[in-house]
C-alpha atoms as a PDB file:
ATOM      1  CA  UNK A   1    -196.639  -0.602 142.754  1.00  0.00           C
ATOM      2  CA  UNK A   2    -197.204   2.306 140.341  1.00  0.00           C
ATOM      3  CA  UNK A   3    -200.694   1.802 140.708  1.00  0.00           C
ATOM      4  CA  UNK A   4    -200.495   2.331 144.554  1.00  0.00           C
ATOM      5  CA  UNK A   5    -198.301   5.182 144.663  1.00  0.00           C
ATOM      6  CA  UNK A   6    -200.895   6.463 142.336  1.00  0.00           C
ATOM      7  CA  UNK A   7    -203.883   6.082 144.230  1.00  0.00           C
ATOM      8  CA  UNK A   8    -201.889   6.893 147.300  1.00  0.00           C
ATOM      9  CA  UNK A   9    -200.914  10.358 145.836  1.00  0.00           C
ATOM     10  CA  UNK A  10    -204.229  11.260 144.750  1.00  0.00           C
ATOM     11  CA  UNK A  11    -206.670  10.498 146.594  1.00  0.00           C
ATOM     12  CA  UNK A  12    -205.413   9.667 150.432  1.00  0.00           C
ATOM     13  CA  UNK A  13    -202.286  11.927 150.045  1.00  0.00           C
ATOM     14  CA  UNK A  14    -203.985  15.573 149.769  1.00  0.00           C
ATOM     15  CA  UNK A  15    -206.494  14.540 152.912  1.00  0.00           C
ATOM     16  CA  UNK A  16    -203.637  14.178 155.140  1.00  0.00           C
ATOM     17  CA  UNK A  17    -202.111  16.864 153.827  1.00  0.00           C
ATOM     18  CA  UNK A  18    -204.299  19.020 154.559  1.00  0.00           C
ATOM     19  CA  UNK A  19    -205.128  17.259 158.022  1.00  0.00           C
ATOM     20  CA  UNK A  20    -201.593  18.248 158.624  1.00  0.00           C
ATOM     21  CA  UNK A  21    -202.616  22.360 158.038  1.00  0.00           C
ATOM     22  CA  UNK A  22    -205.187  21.477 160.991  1.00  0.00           C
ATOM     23  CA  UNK A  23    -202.734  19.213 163.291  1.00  0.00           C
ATOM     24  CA  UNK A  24    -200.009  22.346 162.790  1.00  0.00           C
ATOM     25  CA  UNK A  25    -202.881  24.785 163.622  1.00  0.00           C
ATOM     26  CA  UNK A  26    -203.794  23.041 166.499  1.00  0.00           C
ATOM     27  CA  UNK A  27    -200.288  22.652 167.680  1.00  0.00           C
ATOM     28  CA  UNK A  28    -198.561  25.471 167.053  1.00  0.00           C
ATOM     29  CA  UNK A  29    -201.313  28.174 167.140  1.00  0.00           C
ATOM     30  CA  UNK A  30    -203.698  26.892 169.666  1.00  0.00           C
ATOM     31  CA  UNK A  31    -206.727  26.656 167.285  1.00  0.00           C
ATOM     32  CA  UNK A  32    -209.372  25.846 169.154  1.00  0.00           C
ATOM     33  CA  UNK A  33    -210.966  22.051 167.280  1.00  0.00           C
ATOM     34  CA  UNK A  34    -214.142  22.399 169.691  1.00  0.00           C
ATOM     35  CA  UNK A  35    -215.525  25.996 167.971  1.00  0.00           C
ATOM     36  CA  UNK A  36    -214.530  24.552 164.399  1.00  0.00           C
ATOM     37  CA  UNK A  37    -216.377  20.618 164.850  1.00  0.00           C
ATOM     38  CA  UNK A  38    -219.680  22.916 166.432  1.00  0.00           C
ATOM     39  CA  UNK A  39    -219.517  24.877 162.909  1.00  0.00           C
ATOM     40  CA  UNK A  40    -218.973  21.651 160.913  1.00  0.00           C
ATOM     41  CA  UNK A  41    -221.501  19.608 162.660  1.00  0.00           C
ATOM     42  CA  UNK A  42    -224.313  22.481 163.027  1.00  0.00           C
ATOM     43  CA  UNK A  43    -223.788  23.873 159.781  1.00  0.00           C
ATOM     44  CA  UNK A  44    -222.070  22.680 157.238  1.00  0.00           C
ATOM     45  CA  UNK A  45    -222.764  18.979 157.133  1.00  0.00           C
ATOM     46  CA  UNK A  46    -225.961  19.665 157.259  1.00  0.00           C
ATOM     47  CA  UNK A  47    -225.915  21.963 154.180  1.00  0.00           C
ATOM     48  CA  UNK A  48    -223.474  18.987 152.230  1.00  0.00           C
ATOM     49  CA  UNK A  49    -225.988  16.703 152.894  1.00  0.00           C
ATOM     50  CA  UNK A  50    -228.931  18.483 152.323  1.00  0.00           C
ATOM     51  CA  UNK A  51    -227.192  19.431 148.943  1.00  0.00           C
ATOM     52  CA  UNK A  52    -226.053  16.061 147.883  1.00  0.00           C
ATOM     53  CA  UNK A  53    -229.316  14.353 148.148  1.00  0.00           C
ATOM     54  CA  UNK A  54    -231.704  17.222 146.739  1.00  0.00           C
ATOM     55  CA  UNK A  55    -229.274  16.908 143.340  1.00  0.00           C
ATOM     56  CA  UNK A  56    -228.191  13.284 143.572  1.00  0.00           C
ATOM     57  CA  UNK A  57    -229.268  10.975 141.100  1.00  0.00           C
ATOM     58  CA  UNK A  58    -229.788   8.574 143.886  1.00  0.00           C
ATOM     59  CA  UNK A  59    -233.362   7.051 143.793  1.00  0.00           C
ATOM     60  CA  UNK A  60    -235.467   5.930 147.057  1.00  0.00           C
ATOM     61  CA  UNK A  61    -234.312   2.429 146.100  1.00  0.00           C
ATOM     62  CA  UNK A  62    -230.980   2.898 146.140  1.00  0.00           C
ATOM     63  CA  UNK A  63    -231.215   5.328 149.037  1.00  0.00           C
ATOM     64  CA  UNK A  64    -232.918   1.950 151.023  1.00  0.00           C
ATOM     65  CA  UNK A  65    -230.556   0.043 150.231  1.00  0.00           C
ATOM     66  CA  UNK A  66    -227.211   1.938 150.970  1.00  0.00           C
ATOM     67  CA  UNK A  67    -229.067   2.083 154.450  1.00  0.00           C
ATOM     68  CA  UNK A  68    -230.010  -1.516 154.894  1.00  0.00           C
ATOM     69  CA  UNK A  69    -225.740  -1.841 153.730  1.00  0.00           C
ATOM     70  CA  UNK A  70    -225.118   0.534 156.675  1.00  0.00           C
ATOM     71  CA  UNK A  71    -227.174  -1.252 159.182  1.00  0.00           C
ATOM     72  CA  UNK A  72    -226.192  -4.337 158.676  1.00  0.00           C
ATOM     73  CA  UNK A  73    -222.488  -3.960 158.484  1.00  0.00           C
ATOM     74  CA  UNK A  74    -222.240  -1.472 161.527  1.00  0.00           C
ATOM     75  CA  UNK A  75    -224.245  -4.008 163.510  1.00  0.00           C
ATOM     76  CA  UNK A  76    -222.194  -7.613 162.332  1.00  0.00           C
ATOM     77  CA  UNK A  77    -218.949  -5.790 162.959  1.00  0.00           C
ATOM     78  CA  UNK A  78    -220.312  -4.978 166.558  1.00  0.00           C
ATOM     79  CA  UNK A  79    -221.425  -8.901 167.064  1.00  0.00           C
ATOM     80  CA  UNK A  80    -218.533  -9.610 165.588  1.00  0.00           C
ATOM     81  CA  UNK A  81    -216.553  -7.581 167.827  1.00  0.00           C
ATOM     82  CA  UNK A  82    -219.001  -8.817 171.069  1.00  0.00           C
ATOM     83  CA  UNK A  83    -217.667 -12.242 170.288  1.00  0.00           C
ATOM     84  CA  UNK A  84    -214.217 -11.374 170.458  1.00  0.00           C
ATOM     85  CA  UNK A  85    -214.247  -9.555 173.650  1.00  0.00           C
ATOM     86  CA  UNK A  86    -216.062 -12.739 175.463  1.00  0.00           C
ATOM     87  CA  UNK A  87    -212.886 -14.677 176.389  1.00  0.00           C
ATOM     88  CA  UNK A  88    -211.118 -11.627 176.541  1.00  0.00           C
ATOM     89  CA  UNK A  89    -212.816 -10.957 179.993  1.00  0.00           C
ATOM     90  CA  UNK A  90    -212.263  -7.651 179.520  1.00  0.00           C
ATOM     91  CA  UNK A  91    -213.810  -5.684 182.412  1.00  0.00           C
ATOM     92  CA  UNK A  92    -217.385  -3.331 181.289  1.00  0.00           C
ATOM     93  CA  UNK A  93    -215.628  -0.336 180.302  1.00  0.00           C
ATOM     94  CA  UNK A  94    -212.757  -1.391 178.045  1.00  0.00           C
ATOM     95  CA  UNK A  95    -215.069  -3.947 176.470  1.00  0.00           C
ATOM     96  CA  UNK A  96    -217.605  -1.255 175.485  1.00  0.00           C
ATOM     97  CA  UNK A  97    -214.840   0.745 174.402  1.00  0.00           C
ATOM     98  CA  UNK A  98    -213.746  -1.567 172.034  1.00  0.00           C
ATOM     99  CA  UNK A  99    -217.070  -1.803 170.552  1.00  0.00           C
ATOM    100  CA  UNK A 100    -217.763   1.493 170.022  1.00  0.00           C
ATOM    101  CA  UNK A 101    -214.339   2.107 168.478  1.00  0.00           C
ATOM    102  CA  UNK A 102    -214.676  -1.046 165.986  1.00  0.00           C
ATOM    103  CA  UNK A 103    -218.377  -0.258 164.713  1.00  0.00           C
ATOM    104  CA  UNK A 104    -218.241   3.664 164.401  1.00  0.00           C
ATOM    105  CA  UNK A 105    -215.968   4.844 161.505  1.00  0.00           C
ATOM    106  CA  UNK A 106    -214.852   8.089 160.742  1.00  0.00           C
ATOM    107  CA  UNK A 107    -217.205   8.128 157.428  1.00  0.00           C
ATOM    108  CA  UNK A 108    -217.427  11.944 157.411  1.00  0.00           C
ATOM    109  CA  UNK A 109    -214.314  13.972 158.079  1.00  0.00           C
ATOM    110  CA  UNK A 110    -212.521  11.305 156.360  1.00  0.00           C
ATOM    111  CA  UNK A 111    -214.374   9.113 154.131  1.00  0.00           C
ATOM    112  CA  UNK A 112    -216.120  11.575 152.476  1.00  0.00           C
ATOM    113  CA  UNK A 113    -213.339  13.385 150.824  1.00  0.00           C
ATOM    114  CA  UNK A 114    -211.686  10.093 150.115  1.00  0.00           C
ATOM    115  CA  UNK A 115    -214.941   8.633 148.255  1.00  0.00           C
ATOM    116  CA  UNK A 116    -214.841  12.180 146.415  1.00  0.00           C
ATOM    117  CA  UNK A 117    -211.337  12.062 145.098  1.00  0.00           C
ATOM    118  CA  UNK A 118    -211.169   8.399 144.141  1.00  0.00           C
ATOM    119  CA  UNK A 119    -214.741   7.823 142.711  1.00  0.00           C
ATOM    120  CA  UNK A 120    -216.102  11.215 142.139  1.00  0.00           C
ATOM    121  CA  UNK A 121    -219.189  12.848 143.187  1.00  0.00           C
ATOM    122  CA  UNK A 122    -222.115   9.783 142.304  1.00  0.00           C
ATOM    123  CA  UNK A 123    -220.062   7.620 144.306  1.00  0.00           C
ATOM    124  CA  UNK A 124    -219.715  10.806 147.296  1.00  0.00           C
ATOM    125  CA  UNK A 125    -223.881  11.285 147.077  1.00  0.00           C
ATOM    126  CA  UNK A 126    -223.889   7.459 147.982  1.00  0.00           C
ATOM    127  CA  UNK A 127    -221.405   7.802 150.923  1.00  0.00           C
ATOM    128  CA  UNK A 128    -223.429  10.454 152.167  1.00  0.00           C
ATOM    129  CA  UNK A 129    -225.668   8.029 152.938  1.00  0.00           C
ATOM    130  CA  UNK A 130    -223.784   5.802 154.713  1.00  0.00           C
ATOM    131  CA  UNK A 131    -222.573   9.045 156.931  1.00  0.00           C
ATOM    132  CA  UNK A 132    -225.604   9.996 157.932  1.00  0.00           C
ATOM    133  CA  UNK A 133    -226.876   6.563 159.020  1.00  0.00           C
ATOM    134  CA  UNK A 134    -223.518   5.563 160.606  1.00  0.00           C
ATOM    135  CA  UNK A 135    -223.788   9.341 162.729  1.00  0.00           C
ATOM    136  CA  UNK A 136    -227.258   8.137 163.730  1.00  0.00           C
ATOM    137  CA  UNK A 137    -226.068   4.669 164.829  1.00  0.00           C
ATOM    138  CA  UNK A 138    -223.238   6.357 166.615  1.00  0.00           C
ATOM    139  CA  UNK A 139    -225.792   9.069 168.892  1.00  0.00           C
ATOM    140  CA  UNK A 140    -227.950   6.588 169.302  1.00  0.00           C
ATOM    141  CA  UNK A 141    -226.984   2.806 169.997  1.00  0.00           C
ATOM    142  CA  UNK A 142    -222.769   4.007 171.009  1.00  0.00           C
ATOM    143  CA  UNK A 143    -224.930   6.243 173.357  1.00  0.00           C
ATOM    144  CA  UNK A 144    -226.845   3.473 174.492  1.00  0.00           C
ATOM    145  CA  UNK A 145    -223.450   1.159 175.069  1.00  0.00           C
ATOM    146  CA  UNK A 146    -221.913   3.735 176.672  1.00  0.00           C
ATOM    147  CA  UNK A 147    -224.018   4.776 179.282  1.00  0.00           C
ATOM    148  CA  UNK A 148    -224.955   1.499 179.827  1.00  0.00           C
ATOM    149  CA  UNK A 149    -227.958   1.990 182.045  1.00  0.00           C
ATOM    150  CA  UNK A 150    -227.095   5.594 182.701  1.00  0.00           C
ATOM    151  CA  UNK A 151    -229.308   7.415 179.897  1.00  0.00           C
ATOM    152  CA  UNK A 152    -232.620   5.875 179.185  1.00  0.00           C
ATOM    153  CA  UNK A 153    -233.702   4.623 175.461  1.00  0.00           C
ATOM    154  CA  UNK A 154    -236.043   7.258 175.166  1.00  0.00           C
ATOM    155  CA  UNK A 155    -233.399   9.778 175.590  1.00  0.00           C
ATOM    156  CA  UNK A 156    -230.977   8.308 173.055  1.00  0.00           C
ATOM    157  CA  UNK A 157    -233.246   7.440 170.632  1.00  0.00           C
ATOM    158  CA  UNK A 158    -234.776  11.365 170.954  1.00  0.00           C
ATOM    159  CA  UNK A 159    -231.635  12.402 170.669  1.00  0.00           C
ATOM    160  CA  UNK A 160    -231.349  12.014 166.980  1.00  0.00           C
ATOM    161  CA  UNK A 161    -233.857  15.321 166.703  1.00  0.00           C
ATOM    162  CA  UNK A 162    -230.752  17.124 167.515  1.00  0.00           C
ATOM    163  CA  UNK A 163    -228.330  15.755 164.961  1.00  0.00           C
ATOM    164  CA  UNK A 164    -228.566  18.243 162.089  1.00  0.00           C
ATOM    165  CA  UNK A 165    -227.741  16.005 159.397  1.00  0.00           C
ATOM    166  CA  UNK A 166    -230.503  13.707 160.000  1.00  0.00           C
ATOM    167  CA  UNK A 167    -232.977  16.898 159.787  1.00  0.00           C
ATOM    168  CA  UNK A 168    -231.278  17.794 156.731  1.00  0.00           C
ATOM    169  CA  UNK A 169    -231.730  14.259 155.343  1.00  0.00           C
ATOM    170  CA  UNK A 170    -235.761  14.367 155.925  1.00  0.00           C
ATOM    171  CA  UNK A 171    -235.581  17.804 154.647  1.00  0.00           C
ATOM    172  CA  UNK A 172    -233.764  16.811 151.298  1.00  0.00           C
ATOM    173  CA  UNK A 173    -235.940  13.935 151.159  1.00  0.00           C
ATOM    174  CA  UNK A 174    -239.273  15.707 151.474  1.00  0.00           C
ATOM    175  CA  UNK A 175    -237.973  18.410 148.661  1.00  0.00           C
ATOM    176  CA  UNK A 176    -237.102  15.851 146.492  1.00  0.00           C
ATOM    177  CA  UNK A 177    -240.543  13.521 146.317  1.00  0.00           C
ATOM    178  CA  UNK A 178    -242.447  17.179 145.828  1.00  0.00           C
ATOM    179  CA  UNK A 179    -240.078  18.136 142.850  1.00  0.00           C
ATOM    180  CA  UNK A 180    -239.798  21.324 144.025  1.00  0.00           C
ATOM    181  CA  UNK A 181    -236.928  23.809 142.645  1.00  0.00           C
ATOM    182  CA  UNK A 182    -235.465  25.885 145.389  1.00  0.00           C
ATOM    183  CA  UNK A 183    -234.905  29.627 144.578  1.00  0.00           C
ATOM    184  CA  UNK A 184    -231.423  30.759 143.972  1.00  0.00           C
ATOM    185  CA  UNK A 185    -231.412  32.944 147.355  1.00  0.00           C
ATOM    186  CA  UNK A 186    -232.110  29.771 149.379  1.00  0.00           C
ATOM    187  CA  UNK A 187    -230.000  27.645 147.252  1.00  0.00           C
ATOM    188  CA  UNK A 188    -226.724  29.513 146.542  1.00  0.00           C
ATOM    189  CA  UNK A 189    -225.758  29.402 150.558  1.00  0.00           C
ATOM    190  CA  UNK A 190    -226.701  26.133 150.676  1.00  0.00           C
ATOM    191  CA  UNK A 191    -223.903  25.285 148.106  1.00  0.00           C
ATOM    192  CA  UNK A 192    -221.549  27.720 149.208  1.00  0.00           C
ATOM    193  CA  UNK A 193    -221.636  25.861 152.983  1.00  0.00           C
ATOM    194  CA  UNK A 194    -221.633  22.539 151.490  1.00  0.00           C
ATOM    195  CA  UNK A 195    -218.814  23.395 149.210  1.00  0.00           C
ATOM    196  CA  UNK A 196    -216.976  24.160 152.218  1.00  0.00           C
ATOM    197  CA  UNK A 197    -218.068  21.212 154.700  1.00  0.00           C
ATOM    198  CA  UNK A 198    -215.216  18.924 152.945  1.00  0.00           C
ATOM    199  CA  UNK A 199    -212.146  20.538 153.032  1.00  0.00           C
ATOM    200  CA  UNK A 200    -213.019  22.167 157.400  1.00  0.00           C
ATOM    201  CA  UNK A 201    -213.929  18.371 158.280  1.00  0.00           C
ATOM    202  CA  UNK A 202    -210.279  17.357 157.261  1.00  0.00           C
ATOM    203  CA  UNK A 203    -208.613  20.697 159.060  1.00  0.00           C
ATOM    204  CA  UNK A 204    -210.963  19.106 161.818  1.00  0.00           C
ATOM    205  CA  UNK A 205    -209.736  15.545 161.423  1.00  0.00           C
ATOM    206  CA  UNK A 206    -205.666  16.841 161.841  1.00  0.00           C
ATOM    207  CA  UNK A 207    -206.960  19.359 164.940  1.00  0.00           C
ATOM    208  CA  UNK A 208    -208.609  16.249 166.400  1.00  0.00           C
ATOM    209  CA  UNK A 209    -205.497  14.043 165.901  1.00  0.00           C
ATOM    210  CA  UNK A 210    -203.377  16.394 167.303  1.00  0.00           C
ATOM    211  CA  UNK A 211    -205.111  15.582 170.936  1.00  0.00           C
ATOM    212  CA  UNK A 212    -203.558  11.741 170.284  1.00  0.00           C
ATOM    213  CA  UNK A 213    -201.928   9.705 172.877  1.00  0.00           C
ATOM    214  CA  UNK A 214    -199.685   6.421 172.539  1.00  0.00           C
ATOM    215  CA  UNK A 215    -201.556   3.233 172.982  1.00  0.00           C
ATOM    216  CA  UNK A 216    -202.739   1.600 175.921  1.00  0.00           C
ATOM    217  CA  UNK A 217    -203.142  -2.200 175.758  1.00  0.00           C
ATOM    218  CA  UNK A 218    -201.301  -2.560 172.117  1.00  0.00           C
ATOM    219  CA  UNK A 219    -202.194  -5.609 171.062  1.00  0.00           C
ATOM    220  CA  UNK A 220    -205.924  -4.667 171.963  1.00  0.00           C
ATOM    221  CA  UNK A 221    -205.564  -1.690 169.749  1.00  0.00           C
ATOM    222  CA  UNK A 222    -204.195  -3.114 166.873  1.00  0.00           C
ATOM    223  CA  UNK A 223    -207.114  -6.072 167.000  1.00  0.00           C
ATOM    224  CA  UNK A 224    -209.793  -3.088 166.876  1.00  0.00           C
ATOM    225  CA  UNK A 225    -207.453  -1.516 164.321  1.00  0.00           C
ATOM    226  CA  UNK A 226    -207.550  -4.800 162.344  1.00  0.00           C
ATOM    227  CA  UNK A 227    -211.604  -5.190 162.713  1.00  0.00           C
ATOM    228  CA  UNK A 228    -212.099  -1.851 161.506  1.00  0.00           C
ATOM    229  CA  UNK A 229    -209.671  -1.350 158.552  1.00  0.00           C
ATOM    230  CA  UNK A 230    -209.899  -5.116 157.182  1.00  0.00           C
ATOM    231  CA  UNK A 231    -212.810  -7.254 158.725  1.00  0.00           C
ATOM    232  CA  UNK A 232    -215.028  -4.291 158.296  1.00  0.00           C
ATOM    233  CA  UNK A 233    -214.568  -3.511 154.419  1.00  0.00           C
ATOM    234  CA  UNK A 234    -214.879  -7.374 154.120  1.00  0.00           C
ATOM    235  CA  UNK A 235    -218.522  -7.423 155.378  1.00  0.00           C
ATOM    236  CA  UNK A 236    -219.521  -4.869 153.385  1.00  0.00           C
ATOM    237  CA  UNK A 237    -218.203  -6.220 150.001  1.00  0.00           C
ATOM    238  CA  UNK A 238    -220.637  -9.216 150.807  1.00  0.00           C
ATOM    239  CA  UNK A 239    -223.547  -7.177 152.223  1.00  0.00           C
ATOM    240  CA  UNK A 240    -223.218  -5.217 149.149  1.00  0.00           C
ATOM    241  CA  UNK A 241    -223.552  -8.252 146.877  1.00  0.00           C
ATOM    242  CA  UNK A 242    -226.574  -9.624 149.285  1.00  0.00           C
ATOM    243  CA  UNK A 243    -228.130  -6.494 148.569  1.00  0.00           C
ATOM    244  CA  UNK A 244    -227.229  -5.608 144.398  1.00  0.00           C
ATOM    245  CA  UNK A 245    -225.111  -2.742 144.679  1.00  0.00           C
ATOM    246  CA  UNK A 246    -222.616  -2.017 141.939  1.00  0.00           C
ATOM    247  CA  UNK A 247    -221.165   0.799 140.742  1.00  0.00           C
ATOM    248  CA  UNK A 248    -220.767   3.563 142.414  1.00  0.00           C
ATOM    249  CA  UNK A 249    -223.224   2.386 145.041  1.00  0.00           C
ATOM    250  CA  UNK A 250    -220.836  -0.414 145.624  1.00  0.00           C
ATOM    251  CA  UNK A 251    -217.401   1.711 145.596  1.00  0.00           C
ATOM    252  CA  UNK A 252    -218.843   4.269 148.220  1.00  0.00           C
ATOM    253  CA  UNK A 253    -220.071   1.775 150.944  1.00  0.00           C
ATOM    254  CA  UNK A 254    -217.260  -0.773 150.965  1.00  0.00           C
ATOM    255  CA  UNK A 255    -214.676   2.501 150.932  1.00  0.00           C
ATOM    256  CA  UNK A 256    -217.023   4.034 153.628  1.00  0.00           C
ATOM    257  CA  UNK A 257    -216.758   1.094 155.793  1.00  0.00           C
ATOM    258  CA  UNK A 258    -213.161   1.277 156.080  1.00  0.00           C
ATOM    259  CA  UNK A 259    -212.168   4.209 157.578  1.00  0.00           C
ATOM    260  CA  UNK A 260    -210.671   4.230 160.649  1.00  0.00           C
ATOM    261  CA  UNK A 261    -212.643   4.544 164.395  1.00  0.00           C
ATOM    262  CA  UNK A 262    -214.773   7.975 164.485  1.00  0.00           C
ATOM    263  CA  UNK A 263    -213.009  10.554 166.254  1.00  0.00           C
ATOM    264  CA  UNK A 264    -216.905  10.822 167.901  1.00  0.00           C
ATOM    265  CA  UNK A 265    -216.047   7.901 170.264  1.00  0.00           C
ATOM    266  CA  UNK A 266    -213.377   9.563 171.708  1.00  0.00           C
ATOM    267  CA  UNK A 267    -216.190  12.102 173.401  1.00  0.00           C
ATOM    268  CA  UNK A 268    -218.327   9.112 174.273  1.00  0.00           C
ATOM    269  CA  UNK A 269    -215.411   7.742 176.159  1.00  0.00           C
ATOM    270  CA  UNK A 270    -214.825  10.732 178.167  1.00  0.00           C
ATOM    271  CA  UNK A 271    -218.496  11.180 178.685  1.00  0.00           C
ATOM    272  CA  UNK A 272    -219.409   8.207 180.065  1.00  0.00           C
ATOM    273  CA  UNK A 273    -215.797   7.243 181.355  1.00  0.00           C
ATOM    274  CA  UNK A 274    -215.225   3.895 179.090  1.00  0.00           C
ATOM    275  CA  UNK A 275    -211.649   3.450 178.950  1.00  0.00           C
ATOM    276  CA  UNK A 276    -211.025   7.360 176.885  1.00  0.00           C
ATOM    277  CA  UNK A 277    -207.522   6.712 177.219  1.00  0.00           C
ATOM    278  CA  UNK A 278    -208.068   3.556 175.206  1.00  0.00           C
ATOM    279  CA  UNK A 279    -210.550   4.528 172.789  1.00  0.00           C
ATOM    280  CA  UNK A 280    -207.783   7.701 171.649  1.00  0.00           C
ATOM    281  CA  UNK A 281    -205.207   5.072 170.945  1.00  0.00           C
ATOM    282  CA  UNK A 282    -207.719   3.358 168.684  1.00  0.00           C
ATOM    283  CA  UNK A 283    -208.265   6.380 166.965  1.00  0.00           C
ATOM    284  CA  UNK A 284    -204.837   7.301 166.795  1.00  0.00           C
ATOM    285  CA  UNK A 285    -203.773   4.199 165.489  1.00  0.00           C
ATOM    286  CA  UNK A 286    -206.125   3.014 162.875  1.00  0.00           C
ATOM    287  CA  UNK A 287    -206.039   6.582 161.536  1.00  0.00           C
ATOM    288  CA  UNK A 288    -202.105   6.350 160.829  1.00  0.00           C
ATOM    289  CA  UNK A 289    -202.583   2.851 159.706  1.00  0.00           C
ATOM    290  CA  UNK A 290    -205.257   3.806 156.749  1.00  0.00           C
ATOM    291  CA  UNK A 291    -203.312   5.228 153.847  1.00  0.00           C
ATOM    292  CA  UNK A 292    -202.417   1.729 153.776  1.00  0.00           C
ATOM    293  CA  UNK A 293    -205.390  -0.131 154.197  1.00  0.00           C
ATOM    294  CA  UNK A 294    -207.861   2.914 152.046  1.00  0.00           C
ATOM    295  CA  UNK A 295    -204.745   2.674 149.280  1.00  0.00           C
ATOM    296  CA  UNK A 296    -205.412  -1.117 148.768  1.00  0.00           C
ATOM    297  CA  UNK A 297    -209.455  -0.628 148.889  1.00  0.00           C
ATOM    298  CA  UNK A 298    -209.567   2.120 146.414  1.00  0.00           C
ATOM    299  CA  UNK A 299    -206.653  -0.386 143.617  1.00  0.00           C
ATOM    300  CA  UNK A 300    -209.422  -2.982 145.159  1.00  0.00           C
ATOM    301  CA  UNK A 301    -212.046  -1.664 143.786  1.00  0.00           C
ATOM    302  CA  UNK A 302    -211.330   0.621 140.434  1.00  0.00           C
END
């Protein structure tokens, strides 16, 4: 029990904590979370991840491999979650809702400065990974299941030109295989931004919470709640041994893969009207619900 408490104090502890400073802010001051997530997703998550890949020890291996881990877990979660919603009969809407909520986890505001306190940065350079790929999955197929016929591939799939972390990825990537050394002008910003990506994308994550609502369809909830939190981390620990990733590697993508539903869906839900009220809950919910769940990964795997 130690041991929890622990793990609990250190490393989920000071990211709701400071969620809190953004859920007060947004409550009792009126910040505005819109103007803040444009700054973090525009600017400073790009710079983070440009940063942690150009000086990550991370080789192109590794790098293929955290995203095959990725892939494959976002996408058996969502068949796993298809199957489920089958004799459900749940009507178009709240059944894509449910997907989108089960396969899309919040692996930046919150995972990444849960991967940083409990495994340090090797393990964070290896989440960054899994961000960036789950972000893509989330503009590009939750797009897709959301609109459901009402935004063409094309347009989806050309969407991910405008998500700056992607860019920032390719960027990183093409710095890296030249081995070139960026001057100190270009690179002191750089870690000055990214230095402050973590700590805004957790003011972010208690501004965004602060919008919450009490769940619709409970029991439906708390089954997505379940899927992501438990079934989720579960598929990655064996797509992680399918694929040979220990360490680090290993720590970061099982950790990464259970966080709770992406605060993202929520503004797929009230863009193309599947079931927002629903999709909040789910949010809601399985965010309160991980200190539990994250506490038991992280004793899980130290």
């Amino acid at each position: 029990m130690s041991l929890l408490l622990g793990i609990f104090a250190n490393d989920v502890f000071p990211v709701f904590l400071i969620a809190a400073v953004g859920f007060a802010l947004a409550r009792l001051r009126g910040a505005d979370v819109r103007t803040l997530s444009k700054i973090t997703f525009n600017a400073l998550s790009p710079c983070l991840v440009f940063h942690l890949v150009v000086t990550s020890p991370i080789g192109a291996a590794d790098f293929a491999r955290m995203t095959a881990l990725a892939v494959v877990t976002i996408a058996g979660i969502g068949l796993i979650a298809r199957a489920i919603t089958l004799p459900l009969r749940l009507d178009r809407g709240l059944a894509t809702a449910f997907l989108i909520v089960v396969m899309f986890s919040n692996s930046g505001n919150y995972g990444l400065p849960v991967v940083l306190f409990a495994f340090g940065p090797t393990a964070l350079a290896h989440a960054t990974v899994y961000f960036v790929v789950n972000a893509a999955a989330a503009y590009t197929v939750g797009v897709l299941l959301a609109s459901a016929g009402k935004r063409p591939v094309r347009e989806a799939v050309t969407g991910l030109a405008r998500i700056p972390a992607v860019g920032a990825v390719l960027a990183a990537a093409v710095v890296k295989a030249a081995g070139v050394t960026l001057p100190l002008p270009v690179l002191r910003p750089i870690e000055m931004l990214s230095a402050a990506a973590i700590p805004v994308m957790v003011l972010v994550l208690g501004m965004q919470l602060e919008r919450g609502a009490r769940p619709s369809r409970p029991l439906l909830v708390g089954l997505a709640a379940l899927l992501s939190l438990v079934v989720m981390p579960l598929l990655a620990s064996a797509a992680s041994a399918a694929l040979g990733l220990a360490g680090p590697a290993r720590q970061a993508a099982i950790l990464q893969s259970g966080m709770p539903s992406a605060v993202l869906t929520t503004i797929l839900a009230l863009e193309f009207e599947v079931a927002p009220s629903f999709v909040t809950s789910c949010v809601t919910l399985s965010t309160l619900l991980s200190p539990l769940t994250v506490t038991l990964l992280i004793a899980w795997l130290t």
